[in-house]
C-alpha atoms as a PDB file:
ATOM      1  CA  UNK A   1      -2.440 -48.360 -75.524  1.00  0.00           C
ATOM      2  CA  UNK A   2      -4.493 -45.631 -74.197  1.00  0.00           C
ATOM      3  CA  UNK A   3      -6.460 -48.418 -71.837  1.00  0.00           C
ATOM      4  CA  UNK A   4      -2.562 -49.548 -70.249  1.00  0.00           C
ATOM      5  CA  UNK A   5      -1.927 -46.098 -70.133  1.00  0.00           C
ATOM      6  CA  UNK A   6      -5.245 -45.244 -67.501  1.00  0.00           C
ATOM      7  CA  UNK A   7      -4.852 -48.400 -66.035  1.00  0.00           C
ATOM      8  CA  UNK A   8      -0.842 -47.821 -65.046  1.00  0.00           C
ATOM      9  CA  UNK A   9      -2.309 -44.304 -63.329  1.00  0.00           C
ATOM     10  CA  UNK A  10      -4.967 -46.162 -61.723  1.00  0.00           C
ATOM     11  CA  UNK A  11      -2.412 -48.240 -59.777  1.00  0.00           C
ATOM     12  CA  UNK A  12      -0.836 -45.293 -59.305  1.00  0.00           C
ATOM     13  CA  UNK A  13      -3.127 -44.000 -57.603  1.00  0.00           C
ATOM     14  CA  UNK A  14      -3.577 -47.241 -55.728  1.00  0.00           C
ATOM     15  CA  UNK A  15      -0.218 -46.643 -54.468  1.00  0.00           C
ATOM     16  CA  UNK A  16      -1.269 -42.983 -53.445  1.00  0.00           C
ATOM     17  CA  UNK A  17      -4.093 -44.167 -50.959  1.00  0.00           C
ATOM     18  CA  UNK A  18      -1.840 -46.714 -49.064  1.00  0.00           C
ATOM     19  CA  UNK A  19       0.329 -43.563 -48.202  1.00  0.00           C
ATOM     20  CA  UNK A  20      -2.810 -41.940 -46.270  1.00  0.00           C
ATOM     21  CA  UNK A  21      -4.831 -44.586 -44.359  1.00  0.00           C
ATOM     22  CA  UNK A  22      -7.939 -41.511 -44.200  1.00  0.00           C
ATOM     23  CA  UNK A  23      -7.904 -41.141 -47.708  1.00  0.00           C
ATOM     24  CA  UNK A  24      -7.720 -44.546 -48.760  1.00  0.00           C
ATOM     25  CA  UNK A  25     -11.521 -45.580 -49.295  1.00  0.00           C
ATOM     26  CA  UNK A  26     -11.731 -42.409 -51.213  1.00  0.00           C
ATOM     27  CA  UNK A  27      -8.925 -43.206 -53.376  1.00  0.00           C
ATOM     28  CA  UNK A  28     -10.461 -46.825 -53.711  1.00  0.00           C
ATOM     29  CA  UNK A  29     -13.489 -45.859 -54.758  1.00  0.00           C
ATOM     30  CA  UNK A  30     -11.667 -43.344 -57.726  1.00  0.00           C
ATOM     31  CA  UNK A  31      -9.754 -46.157 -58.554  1.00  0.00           C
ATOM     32  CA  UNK A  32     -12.838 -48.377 -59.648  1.00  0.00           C
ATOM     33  CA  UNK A  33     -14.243 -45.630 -61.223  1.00  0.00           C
ATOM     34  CA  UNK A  34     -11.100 -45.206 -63.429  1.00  0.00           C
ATOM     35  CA  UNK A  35     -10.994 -48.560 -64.144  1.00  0.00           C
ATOM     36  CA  UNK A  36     -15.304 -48.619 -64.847  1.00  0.00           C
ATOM     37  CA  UNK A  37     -14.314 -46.142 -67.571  1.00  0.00           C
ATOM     38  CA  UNK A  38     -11.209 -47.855 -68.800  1.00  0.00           C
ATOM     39  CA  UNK A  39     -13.068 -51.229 -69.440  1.00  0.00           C
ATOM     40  CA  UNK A  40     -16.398 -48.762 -70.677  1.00  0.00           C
ATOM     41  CA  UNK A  41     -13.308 -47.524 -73.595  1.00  0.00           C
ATOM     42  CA  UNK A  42     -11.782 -50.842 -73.989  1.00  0.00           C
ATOM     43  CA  UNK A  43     -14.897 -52.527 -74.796  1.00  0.00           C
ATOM     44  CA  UNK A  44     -16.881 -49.715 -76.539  1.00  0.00           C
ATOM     45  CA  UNK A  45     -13.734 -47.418 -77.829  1.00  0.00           C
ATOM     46  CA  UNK A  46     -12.651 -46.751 -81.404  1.00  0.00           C
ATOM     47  CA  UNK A  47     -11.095 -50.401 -81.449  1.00  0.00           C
ATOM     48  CA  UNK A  48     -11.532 -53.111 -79.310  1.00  0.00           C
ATOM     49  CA  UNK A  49      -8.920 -54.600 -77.088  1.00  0.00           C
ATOM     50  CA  UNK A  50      -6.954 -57.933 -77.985  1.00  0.00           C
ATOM     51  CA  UNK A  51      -7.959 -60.823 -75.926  1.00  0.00           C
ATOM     52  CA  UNK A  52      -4.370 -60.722 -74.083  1.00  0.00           C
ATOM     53  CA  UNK A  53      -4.906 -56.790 -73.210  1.00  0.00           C
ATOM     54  CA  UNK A  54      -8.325 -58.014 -71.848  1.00  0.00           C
ATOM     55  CA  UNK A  55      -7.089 -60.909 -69.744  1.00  0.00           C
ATOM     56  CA  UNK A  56      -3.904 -58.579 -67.954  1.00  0.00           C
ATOM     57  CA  UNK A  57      -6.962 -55.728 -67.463  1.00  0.00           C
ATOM     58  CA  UNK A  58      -8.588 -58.314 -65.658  1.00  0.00           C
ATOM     59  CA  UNK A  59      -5.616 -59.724 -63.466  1.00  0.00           C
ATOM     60  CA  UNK A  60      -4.296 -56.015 -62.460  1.00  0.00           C
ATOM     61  CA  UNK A  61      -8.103 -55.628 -61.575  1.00  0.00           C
ATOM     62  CA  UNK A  62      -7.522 -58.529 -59.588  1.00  0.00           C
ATOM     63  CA  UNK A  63      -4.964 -57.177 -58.044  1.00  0.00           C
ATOM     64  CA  UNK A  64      -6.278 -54.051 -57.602  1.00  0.00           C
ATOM     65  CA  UNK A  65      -9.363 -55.618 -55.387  1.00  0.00           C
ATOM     66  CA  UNK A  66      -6.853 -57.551 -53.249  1.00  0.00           C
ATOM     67  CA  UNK A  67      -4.815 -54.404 -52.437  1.00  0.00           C
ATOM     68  CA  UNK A  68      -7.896 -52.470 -51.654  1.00  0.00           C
ATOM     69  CA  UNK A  69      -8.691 -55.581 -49.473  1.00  0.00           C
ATOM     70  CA  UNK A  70      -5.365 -55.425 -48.073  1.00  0.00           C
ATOM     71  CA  UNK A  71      -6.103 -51.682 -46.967  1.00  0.00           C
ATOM     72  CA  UNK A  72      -9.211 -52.265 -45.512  1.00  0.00           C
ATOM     73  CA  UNK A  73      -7.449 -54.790 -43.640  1.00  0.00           C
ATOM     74  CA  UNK A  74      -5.191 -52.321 -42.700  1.00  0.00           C
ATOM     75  CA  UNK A  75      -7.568 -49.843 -41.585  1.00  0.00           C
ATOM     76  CA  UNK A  76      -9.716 -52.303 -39.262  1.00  0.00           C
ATOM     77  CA  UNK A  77      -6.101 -53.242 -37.528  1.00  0.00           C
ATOM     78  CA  UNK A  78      -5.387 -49.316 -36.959  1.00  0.00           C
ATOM     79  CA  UNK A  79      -9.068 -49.196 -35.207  1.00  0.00           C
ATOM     80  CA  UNK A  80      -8.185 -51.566 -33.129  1.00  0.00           C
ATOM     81  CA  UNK A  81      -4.931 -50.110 -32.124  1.00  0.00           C
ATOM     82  CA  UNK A  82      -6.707 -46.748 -31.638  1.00  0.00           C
ATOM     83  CA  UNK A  83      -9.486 -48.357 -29.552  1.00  0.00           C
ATOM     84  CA  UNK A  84      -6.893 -49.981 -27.785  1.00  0.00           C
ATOM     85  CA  UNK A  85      -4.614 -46.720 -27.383  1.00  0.00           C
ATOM     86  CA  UNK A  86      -7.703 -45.517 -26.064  1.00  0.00           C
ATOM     87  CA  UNK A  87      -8.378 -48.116 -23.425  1.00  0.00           C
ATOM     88  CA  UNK A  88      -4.278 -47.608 -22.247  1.00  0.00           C
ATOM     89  CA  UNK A  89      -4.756 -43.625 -21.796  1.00  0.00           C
ATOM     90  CA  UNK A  90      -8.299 -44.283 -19.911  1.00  0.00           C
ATOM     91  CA  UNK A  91      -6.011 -46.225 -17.605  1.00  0.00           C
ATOM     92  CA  UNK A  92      -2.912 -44.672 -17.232  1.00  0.00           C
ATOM     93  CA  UNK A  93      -5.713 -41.558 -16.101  1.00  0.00           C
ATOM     94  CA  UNK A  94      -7.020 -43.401 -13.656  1.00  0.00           C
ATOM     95  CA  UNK A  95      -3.526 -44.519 -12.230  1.00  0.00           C
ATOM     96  CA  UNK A  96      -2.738 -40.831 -12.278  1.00  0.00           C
ATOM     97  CA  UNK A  97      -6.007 -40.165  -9.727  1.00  0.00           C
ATOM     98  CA  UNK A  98      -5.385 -43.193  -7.940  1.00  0.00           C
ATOM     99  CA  UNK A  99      -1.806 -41.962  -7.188  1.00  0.00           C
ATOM    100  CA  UNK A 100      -3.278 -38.707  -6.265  1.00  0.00           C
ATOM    101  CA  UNK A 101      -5.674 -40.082  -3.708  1.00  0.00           C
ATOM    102  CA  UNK A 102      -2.949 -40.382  -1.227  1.00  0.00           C
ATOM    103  CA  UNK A 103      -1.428 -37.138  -1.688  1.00  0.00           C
ATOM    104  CA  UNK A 104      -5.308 -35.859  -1.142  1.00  0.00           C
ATOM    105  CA  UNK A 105      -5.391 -37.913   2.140  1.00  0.00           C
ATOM    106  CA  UNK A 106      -1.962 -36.862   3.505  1.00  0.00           C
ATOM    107  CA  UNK A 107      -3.232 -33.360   2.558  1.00  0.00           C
ATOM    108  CA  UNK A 108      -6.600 -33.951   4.566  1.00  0.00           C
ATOM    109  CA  UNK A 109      -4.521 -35.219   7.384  1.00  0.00           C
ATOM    110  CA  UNK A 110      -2.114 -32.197   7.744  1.00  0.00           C
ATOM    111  CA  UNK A 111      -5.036 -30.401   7.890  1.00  0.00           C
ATOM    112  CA  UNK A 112      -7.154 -31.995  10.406  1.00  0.00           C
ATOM    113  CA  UNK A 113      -3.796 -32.021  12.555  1.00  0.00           C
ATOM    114  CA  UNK A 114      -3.927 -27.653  11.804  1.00  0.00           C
ATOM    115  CA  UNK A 115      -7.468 -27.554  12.961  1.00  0.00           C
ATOM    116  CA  UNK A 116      -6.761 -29.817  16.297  1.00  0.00           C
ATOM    117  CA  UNK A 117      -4.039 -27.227  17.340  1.00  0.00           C
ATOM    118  CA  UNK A 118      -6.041 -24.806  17.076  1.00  0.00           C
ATOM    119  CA  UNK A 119      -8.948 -26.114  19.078  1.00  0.00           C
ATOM    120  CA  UNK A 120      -6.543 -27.241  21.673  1.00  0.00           C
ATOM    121  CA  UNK A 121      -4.805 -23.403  21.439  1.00  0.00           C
ATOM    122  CA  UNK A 122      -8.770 -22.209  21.859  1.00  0.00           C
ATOM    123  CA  UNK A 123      -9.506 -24.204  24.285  1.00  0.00           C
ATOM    124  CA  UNK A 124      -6.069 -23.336  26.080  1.00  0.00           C
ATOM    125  CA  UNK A 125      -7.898 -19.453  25.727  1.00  0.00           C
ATOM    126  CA  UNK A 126     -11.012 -20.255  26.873  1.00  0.00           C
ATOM    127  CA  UNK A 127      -9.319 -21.576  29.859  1.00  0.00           C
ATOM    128  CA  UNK A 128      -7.248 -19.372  30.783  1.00  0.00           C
ATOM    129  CA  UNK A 129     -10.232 -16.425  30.777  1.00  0.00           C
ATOM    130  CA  UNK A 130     -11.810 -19.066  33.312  1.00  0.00           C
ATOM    131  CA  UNK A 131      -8.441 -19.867  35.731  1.00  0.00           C
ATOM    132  CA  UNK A 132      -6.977 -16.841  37.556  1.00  0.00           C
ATOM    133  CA  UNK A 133      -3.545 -17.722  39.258  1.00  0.00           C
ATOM    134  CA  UNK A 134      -2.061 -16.200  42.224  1.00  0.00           C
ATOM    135  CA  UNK A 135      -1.037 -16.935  45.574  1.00  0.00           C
ATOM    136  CA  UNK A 136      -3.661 -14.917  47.009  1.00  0.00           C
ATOM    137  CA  UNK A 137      -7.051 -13.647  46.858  1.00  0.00           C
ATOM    138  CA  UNK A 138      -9.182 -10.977  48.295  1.00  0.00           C
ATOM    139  CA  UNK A 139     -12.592 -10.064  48.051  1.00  0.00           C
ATOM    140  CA  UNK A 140     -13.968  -6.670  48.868  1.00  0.00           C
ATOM    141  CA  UNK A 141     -17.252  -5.066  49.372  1.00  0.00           C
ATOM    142  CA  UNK A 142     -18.251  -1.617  48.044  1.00  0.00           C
ATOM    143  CA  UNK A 143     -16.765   0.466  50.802  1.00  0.00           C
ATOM    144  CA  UNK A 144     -13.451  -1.260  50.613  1.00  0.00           C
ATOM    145  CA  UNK A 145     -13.961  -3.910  53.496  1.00  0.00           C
ATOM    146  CA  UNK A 146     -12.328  -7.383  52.764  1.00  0.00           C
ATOM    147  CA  UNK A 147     -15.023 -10.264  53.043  1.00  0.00           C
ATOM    148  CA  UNK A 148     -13.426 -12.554  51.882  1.00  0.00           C
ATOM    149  CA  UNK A 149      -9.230 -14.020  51.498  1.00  0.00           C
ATOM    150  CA  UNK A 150      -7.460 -17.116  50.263  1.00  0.00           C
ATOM    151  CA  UNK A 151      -3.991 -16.889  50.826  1.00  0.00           C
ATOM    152  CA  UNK A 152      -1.389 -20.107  50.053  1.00  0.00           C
ATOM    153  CA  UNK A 153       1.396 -20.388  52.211  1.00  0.00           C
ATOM    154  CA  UNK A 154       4.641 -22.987  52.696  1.00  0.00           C
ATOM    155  CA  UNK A 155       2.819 -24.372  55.665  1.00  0.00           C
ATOM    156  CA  UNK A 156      -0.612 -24.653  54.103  1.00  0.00           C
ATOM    157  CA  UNK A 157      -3.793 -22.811  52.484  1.00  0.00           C
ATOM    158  CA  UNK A 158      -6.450 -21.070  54.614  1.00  0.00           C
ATOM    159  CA  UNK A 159      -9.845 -19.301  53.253  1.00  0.00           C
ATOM    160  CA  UNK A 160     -11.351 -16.588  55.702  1.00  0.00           C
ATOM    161  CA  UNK A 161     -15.081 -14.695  55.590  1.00  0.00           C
ATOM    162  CA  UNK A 162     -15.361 -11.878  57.533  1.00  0.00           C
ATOM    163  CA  UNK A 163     -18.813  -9.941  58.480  1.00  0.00           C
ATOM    164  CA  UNK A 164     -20.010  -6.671  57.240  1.00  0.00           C
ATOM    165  CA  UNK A 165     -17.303  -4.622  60.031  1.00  0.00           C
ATOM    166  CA  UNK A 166     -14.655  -6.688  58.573  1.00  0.00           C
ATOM    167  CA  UNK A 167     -14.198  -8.935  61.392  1.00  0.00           C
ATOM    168  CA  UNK A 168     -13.373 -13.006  60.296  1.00  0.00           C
ATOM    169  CA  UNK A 169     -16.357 -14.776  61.144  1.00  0.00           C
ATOM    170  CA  UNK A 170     -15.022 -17.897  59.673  1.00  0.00           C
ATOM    171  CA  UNK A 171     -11.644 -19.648  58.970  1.00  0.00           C
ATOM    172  CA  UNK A 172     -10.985 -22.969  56.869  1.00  0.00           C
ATOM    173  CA  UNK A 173      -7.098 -23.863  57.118  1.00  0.00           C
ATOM    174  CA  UNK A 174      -5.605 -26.825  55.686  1.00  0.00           C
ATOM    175  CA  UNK A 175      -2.005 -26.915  57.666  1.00  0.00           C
ATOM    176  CA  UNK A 176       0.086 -29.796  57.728  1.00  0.00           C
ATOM    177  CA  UNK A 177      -2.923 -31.697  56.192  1.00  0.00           C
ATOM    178  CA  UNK A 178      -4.958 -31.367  58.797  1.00  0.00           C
ATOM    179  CA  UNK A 179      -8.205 -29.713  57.764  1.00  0.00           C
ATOM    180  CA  UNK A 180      -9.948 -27.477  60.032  1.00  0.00           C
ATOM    181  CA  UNK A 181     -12.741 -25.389  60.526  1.00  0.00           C
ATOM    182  CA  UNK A 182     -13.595 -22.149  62.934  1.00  0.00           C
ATOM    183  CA  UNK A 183     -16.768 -19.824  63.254  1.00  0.00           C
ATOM    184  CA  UNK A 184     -16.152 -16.968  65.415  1.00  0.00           C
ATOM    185  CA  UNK A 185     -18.664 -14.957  66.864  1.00  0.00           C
ATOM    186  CA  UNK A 186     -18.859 -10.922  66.536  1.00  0.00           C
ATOM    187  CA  UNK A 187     -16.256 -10.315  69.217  1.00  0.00           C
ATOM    188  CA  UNK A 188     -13.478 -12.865  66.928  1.00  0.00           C
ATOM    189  CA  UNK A 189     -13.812 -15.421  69.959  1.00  0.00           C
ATOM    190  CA  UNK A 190     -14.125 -19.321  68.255  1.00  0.00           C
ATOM    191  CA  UNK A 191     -16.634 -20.913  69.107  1.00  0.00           C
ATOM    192  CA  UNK A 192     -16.694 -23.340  67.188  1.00  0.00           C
ATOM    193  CA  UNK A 193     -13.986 -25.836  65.759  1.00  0.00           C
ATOM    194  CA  UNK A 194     -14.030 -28.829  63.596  1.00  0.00           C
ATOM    195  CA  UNK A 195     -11.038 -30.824  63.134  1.00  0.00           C
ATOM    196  CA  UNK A 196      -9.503 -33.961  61.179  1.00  0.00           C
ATOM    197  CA  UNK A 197      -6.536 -35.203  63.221  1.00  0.00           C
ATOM    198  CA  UNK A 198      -4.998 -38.948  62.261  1.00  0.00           C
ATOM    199  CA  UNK A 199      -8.430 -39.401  60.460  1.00  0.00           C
ATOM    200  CA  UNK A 200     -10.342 -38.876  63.670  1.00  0.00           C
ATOM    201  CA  UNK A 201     -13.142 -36.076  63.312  1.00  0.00           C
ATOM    202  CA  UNK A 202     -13.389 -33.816  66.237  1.00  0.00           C
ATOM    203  CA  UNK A 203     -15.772 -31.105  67.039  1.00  0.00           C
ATOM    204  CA  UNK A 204     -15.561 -28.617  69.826  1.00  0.00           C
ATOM    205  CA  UNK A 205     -17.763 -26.168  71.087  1.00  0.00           C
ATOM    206  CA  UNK A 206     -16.294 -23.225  73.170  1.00  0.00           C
ATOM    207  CA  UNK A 207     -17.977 -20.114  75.266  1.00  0.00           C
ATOM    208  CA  UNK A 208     -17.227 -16.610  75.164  1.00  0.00           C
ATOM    209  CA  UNK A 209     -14.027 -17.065  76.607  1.00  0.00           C
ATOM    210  CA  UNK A 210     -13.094 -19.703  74.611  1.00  0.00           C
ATOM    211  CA  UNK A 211     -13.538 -22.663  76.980  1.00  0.00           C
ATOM    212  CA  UNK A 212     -14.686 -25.878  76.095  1.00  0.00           C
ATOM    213  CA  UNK A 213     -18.245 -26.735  76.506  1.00  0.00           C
ATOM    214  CA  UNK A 214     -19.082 -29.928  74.437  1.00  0.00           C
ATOM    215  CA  UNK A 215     -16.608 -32.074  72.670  1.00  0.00           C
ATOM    216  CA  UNK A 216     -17.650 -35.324  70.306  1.00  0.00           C
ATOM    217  CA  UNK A 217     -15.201 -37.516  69.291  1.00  0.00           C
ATOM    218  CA  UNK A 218     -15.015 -40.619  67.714  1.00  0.00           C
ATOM    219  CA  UNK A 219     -13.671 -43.482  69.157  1.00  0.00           C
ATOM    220  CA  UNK A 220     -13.068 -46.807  68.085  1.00  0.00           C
ATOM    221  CA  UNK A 221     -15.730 -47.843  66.546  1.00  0.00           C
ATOM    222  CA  UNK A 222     -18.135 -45.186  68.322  1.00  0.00           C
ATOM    223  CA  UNK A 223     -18.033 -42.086  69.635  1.00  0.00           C
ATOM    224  CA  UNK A 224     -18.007 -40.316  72.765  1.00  0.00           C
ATOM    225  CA  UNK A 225     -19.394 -37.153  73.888  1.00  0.00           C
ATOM    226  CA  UNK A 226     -17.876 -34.955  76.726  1.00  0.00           C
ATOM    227  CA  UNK A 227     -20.161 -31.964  78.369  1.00  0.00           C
ATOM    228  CA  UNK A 228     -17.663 -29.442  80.793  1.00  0.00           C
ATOM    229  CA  UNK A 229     -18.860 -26.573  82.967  1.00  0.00           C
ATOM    230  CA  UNK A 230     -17.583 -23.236  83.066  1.00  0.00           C
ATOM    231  CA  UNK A 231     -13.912 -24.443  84.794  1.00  0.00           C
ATOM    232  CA  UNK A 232     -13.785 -26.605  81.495  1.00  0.00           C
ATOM    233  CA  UNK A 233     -13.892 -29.630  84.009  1.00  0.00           C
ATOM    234  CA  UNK A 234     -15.651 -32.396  82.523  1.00  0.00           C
ATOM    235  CA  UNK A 235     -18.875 -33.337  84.100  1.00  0.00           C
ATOM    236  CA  UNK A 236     -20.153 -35.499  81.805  1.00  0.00           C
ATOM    237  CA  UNK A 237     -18.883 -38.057  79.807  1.00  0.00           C
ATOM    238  CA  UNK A 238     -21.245 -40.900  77.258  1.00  0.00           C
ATOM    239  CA  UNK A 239     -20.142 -43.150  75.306  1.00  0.00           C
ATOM    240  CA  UNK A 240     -20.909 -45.706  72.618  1.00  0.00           C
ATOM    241  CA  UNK A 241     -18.193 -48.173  71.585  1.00  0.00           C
ATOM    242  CA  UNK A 242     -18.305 -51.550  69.892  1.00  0.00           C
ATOM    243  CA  UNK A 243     -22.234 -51.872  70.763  1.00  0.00           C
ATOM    244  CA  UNK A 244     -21.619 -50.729  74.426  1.00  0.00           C
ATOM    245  CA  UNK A 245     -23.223 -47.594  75.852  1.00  0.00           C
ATOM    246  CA  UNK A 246     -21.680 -45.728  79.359  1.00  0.00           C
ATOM    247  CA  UNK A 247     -22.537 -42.901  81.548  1.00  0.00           C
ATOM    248  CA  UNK A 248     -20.116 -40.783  83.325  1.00  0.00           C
ATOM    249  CA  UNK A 249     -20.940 -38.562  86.384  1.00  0.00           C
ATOM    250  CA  UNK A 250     -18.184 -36.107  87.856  1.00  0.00           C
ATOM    251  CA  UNK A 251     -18.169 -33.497  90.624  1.00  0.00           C
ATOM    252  CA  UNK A 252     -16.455 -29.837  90.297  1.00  0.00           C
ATOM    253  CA  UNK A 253     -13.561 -31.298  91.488  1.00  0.00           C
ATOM    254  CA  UNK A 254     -13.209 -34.066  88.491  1.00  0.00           C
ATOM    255  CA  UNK A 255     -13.913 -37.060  90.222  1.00  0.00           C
ATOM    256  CA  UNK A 256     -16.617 -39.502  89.245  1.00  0.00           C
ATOM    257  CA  UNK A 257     -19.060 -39.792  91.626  1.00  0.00           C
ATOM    258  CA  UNK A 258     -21.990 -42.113  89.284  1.00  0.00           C
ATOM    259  CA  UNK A 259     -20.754 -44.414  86.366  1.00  0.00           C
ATOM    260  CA  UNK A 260     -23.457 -46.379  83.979  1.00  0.00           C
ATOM    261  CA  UNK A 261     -22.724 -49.528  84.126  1.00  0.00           C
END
């Protein structure tokens, strides 16, 4: 009886390590160890066990390997799951960062769009410490004298230069788009004038009273070239038009008196 008795609390605590799958090789290992010295006092105890007690030792031992067996079984399937639980969470992280990434790029976005505003606002700066606007300028010398104006008007835009005294020794208007362009001499006379009329270039020189002198124009496809004396009557005209050449003569009075050809 006392062999049944160890061997009933050897399945019991069989029973015990199926309850805790980390203690169960520990438990296993008890459990043969129980049952080494159960057969050590059935065999070599005060009396030895009847045949049949022998044979049902041997079938719950039977038993008891194919439980144990059972539980290892157990524990290789719960590795697997664990590797396996594992691999899923080593996953499901790396869903989480690849659901991230576009947050991240949005993020980079918004802030390459902040830092192009505020090149374009420093740029904006940088040109504005470069522009001045206004509808007119001046340009002074130490003692006060203006050498300098551009002044914009509803009819146009001029720029004058004046000398040291002040006076304008030069004038660039732009008037009803027409450019042109005077030098005066030290008494404010013109004396000379370039224009752009229709797309025809004109030049004009003047004397001190601001009559003509010389005048080249273009014509056609040439030019011609006009030489006046003091009256401002011409005396002289040449020309060069569509690969001809001619020669003008005139008198005081204006008429021609020698043509070539």
């Amino acid at each position: 009886m006392r062999a049944e008795e160890r061997l009933a609390r050897a399945e019991q605590e069989l029973e015990k390590a199926k309850a805790g799958r980390t203690a169960a090789t520990g438990h296993a290992l008890w459990l043969l160890g129980a049952l080494t010295v159960v057969v050590a006092i059935g065999c070599g105890g005060h009396a030895p066990a009847p045949p049949d007690q022998g044979k049902m030792i041997e079938e719950r031992l039977a038993e008891v390997e194919e439980k144990l067996g059972k539980v290892k079984t157990i524990e290789q399937r719960l590795t697997r799951i664990e590797q396996e639980l594992a691999i899923t969470k080593t996953i499901e992280e790396r869903l989480v960062k690849v659901e991230q990434e576009p947050a991240k790029a949005k993020t980079l976005e918004e802030r390459l769009a902040r830092i192009e505003q505020e090149l374009t606002k420093v740029k904006a700066q940088e040109t504005a410490l470069h522009t001045i606007r206004a509808k007119r300028f001046e340009v002074v010398d130490d003692k006060g004298k203006i050498r300098a104006a551009l002044d914009v008007t509803a009819a146009g835009s001029k720029l004058g230069l004046g000398d040291a005294a002040g006076k304008p020794r030069a004038l660039l208007t732009v008037f009803d788009d027409q450019p042109r362009l005077n030098l005066f001499d030290a008494a404010g006379k013109s004396r000379l004038e370039l224009t752009v009329s229709d797309d025809q270039p004109k030049l004009a020189l003047f004397d001190a009273a601001g009559k003509p002198l010389a005048i080249l124009v273009t014509i056609g496809k040439g030019a011609g070239l006009s030489l006046h004396d003091a009256t401002s009557e011409a005396r002289a005209v040449v020309t060069a038009n569509d690969g001809k050449a001619g020669l003008i003569i005139c008198d005081a009075a204006g008429k021609i008196i020698r043509g070539v050809p």
